[in-house]
PDB file of N, CA and C in Angstrom:
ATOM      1  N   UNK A   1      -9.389 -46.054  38.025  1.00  0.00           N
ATOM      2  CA  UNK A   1      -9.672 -46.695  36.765  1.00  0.00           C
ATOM      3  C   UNK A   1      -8.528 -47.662  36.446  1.00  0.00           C
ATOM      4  N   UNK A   2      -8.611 -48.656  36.159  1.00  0.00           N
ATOM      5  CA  UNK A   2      -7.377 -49.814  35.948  1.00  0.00           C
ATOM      6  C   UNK A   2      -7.506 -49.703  34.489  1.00  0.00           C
ATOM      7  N   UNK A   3      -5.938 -50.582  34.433  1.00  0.00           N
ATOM      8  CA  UNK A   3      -5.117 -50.204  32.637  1.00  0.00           C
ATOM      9  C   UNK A   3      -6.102 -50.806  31.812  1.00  0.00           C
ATOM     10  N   UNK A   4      -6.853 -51.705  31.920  1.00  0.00           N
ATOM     11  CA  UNK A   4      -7.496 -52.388  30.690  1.00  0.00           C
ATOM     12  C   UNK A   4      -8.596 -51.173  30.491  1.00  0.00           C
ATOM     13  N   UNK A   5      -9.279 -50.906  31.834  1.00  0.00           N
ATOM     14  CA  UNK A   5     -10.502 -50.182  31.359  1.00  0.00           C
ATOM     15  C   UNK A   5      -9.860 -48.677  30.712  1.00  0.00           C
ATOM     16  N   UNK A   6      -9.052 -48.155  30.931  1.00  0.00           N
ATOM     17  CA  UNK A   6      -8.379 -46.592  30.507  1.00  0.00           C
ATOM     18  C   UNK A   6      -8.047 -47.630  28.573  1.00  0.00           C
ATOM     19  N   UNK A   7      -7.327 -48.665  28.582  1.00  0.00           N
ATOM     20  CA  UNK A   7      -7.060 -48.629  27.030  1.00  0.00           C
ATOM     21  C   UNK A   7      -8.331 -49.152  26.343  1.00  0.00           C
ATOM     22  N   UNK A   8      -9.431 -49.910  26.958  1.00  0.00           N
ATOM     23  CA  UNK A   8     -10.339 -49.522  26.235  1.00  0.00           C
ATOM     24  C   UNK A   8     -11.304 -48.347  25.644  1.00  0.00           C
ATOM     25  N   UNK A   9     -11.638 -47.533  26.709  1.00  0.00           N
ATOM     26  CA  UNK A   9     -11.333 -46.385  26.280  1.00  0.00           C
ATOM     27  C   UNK A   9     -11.013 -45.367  25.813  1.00  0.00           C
ATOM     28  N   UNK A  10      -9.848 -45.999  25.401  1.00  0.00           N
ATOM     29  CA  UNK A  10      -8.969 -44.999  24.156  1.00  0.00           C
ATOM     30  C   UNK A  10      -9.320 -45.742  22.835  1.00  0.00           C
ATOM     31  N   UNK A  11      -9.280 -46.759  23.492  1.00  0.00           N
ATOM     32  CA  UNK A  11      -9.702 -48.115  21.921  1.00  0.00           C
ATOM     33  C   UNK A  11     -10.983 -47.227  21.330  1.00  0.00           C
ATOM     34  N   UNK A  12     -12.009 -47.185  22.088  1.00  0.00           N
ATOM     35  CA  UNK A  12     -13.255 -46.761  21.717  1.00  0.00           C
ATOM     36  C   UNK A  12     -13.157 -44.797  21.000  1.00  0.00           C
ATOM     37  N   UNK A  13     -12.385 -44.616  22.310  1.00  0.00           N
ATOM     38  CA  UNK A  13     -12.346 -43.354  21.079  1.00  0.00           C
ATOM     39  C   UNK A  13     -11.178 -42.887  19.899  1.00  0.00           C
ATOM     40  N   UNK A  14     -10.502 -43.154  20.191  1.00  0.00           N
ATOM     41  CA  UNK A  14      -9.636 -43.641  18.964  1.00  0.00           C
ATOM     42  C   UNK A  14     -10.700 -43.807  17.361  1.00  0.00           C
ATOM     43  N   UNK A  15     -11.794 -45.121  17.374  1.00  0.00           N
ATOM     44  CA  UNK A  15     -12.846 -45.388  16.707  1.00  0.00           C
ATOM     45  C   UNK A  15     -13.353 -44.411  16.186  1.00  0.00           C
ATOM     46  N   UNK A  16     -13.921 -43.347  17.326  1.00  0.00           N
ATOM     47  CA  UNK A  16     -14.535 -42.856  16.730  1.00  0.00           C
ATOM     48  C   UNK A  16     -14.108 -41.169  16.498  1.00  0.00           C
ATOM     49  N   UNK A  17     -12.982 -40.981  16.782  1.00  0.00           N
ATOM     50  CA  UNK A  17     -11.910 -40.321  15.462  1.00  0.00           C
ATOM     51  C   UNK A  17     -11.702 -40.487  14.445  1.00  0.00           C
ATOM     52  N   UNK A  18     -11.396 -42.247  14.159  1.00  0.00           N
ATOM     53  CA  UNK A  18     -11.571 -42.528  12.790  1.00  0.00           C
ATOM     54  C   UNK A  18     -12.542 -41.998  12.108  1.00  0.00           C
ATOM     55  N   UNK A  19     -13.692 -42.206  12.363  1.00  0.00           N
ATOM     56  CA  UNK A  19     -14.591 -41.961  11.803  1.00  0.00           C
ATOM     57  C   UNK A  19     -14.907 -40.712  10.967  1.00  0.00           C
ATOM     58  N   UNK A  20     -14.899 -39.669  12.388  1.00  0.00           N
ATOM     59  CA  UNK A  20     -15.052 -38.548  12.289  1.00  0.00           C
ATOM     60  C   UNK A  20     -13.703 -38.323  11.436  1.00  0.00           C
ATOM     61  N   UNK A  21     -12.257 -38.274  11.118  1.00  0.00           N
ATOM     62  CA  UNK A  21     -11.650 -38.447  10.058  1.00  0.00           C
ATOM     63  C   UNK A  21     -11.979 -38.746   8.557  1.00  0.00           C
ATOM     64  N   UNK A  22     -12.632 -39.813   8.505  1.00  0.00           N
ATOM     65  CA  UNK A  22     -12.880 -40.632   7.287  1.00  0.00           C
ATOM     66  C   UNK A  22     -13.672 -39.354   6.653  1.00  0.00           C
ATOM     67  N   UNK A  23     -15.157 -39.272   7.372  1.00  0.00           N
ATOM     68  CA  UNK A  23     -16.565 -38.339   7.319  1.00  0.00           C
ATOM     69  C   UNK A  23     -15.482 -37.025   6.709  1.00  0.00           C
ATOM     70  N   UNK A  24     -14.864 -36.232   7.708  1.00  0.00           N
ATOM     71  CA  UNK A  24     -14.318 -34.986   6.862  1.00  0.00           C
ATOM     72  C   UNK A  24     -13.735 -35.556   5.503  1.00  0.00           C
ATOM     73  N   UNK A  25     -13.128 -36.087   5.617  1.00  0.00           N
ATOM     74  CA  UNK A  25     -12.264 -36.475   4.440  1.00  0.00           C
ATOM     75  C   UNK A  25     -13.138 -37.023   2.979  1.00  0.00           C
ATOM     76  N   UNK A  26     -14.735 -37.401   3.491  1.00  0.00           N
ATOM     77  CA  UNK A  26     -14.821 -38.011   2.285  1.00  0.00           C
ATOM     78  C   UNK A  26     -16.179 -36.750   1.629  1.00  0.00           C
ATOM     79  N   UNK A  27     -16.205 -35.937   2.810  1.00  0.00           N
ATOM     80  CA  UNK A  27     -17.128 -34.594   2.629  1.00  0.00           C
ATOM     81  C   UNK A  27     -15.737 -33.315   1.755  1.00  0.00           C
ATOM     82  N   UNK A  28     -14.785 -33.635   1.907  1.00  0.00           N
ATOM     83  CA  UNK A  28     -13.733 -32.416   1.480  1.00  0.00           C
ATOM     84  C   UNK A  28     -13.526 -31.688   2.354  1.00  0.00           C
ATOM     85  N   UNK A  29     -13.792 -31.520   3.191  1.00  0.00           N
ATOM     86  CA  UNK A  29     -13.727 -30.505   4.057  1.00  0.00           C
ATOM     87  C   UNK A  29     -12.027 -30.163   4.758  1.00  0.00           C
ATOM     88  N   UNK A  30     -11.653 -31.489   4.916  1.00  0.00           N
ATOM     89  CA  UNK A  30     -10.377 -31.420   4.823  1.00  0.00           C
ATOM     90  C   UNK A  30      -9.201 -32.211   3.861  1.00  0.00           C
ATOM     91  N   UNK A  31      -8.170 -32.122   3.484  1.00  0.00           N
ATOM     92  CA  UNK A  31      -7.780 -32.098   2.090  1.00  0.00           C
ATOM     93  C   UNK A  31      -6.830 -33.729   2.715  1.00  0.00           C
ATOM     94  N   UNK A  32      -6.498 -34.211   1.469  1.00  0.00           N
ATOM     95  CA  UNK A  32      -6.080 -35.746   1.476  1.00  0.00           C
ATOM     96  C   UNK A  32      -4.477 -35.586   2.166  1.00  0.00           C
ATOM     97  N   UNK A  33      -3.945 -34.596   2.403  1.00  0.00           N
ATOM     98  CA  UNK A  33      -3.438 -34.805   3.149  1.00  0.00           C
ATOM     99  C   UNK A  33      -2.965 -34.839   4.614  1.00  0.00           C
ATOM    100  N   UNK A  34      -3.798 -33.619   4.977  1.00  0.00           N
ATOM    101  CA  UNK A  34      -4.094 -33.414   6.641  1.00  0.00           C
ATOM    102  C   UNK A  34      -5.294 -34.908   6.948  1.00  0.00           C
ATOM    103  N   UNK A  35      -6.316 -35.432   6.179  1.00  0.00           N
ATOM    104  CA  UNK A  35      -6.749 -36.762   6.864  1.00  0.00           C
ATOM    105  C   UNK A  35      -6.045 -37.817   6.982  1.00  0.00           C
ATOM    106  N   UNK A  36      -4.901 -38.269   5.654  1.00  0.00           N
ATOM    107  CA  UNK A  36      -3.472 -39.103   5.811  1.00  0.00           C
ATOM    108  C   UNK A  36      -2.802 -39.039   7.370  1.00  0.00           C
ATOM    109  N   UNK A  37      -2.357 -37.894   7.309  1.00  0.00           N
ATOM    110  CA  UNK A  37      -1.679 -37.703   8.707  1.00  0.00           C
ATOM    111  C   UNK A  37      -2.147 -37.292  10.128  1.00  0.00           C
ATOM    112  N   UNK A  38      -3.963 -37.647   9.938  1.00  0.00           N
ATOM    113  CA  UNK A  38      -4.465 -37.596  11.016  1.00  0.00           C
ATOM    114  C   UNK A  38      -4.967 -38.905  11.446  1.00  0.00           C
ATOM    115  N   UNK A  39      -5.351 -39.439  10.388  1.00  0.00           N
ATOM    116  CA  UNK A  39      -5.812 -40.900  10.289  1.00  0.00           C
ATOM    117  C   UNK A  39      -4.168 -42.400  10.812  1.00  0.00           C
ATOM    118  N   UNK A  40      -2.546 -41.789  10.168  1.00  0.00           N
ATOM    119  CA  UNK A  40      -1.229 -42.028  10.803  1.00  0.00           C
ATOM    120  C   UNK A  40      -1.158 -41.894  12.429  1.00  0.00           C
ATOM    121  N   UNK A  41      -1.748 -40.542  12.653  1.00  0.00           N
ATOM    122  CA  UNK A  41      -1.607 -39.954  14.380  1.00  0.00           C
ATOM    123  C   UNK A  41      -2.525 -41.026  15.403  1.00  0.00           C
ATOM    124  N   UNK A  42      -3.499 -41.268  14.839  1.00  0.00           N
ATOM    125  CA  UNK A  42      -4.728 -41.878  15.114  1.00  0.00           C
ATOM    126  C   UNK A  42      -4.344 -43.584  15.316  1.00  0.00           C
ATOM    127  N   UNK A  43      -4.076 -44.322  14.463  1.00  0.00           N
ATOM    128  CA  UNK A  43      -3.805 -45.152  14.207  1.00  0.00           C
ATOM    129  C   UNK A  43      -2.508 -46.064  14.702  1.00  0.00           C
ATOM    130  N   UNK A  44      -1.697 -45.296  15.508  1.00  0.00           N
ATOM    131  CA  UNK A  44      -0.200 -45.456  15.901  1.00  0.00           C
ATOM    132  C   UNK A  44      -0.864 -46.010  17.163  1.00  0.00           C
ATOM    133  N   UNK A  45      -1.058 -45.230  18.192  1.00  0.00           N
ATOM    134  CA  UNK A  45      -1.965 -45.563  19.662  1.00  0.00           C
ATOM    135  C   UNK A  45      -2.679 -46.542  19.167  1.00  0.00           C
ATOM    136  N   UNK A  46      -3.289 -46.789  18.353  1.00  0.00           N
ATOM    137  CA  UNK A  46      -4.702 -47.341  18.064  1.00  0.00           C
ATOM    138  C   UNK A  46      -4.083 -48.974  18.220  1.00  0.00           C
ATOM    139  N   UNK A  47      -3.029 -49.109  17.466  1.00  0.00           N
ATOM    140  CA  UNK A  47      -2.454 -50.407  17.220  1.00  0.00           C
ATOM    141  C   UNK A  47      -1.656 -50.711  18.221  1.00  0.00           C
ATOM    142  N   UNK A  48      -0.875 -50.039  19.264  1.00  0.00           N
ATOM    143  CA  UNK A  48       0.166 -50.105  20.537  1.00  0.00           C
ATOM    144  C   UNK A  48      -0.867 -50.715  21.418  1.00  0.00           C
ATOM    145  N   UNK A  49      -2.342 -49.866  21.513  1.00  0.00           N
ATOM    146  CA  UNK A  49      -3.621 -50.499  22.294  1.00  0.00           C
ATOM    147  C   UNK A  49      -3.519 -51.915  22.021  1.00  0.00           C
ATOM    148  N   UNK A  50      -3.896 -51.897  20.982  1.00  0.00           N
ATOM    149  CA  UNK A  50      -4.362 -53.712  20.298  1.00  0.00           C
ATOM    150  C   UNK A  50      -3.107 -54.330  21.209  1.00  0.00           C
ATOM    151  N   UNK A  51      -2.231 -54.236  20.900  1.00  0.00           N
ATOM    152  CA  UNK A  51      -1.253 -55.137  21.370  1.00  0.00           C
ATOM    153  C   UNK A  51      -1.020 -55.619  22.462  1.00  0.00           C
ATOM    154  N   UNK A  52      -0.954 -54.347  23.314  1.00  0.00           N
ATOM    155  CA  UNK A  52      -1.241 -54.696  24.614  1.00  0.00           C
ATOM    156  C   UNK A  52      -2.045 -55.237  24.890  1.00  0.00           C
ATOM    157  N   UNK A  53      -3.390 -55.221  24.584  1.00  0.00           N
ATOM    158  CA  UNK A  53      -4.614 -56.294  25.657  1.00  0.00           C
ATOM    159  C   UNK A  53      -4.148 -56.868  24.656  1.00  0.00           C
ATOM    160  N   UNK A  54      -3.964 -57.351  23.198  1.00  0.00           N
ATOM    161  CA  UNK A  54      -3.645 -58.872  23.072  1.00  0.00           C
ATOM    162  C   UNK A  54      -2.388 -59.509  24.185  1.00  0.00           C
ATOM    163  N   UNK A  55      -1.291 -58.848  24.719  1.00  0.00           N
ATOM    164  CA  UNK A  55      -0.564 -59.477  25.627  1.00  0.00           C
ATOM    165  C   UNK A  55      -0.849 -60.118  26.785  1.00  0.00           C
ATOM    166  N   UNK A  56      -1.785 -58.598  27.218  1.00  0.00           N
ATOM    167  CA  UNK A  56      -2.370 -58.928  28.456  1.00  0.00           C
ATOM    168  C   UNK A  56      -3.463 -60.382  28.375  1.00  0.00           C
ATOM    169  N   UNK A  57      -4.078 -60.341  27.561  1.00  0.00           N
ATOM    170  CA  UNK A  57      -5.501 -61.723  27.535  1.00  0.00           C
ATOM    171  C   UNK A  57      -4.426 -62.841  27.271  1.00  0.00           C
ATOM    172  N   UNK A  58      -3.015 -62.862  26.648  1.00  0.00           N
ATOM    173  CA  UNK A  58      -2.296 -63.980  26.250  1.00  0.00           C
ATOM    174  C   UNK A  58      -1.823 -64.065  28.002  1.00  0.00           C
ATOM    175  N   UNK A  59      -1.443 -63.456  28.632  1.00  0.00           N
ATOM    176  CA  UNK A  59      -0.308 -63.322  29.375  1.00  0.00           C
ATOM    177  C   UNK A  59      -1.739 -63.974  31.318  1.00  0.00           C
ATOM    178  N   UNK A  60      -2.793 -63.270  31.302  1.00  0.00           N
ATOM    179  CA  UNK A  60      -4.155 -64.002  31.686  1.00  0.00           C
ATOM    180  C   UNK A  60      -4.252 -65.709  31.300  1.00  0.00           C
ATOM    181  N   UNK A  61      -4.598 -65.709  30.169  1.00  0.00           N
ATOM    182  CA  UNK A  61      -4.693 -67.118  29.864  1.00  0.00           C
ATOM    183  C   UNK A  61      -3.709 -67.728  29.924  1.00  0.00           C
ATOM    184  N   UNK A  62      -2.166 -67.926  30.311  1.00  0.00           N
ATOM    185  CA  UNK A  62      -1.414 -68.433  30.979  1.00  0.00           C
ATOM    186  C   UNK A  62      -1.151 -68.250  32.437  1.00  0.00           C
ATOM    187  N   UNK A  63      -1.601 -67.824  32.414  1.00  0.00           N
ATOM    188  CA  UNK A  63      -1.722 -67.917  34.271  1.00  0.00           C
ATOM    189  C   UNK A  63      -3.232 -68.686  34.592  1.00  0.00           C
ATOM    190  N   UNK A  64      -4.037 -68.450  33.931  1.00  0.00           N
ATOM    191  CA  UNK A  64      -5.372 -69.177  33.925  1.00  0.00           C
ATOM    192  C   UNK A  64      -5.084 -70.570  33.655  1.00  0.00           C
ATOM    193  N   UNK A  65      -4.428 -70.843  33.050  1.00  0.00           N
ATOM    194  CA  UNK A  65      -3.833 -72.484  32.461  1.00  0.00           C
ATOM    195  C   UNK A  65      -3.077 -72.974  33.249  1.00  0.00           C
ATOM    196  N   UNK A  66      -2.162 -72.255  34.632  1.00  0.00           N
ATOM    197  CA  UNK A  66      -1.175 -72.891  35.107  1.00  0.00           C
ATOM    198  C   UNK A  66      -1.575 -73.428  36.269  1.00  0.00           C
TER     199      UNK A  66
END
């Protein structure tokens, strides 16, 4: 499996953690502060992802340009 397809992957489920986060959280089921700091846990990877394929597609399209 190569790096883009493994961090999309995580991209995608990452998503749909959120979700399933939000859903408990807006059912009560779990309390405003265990979804805070699950939705923090969640969200840390979530954004390190983004960055990287934004590097990688920047770092592609200069080599595509040269």
């Amino acid at each position: 499996m190569t790096t883009a397809r493994k961090l999309r992957v995580l991209n995608i489920s990452a998503t749909v953690l959120l979700v399933t986060v939000v859903t408990l959280q807006s059912t009560q089921v779990i309390s405003m502060f265990w979804g805070m700091a699950l939705l923090v846990l969640i969200g840390v990877p979530t954004t390190v992802v983004w960055v990287i394929l934004e590097r990688r597609q920047g770092a592609e399209k200069m080599v595509d340009g040269a």
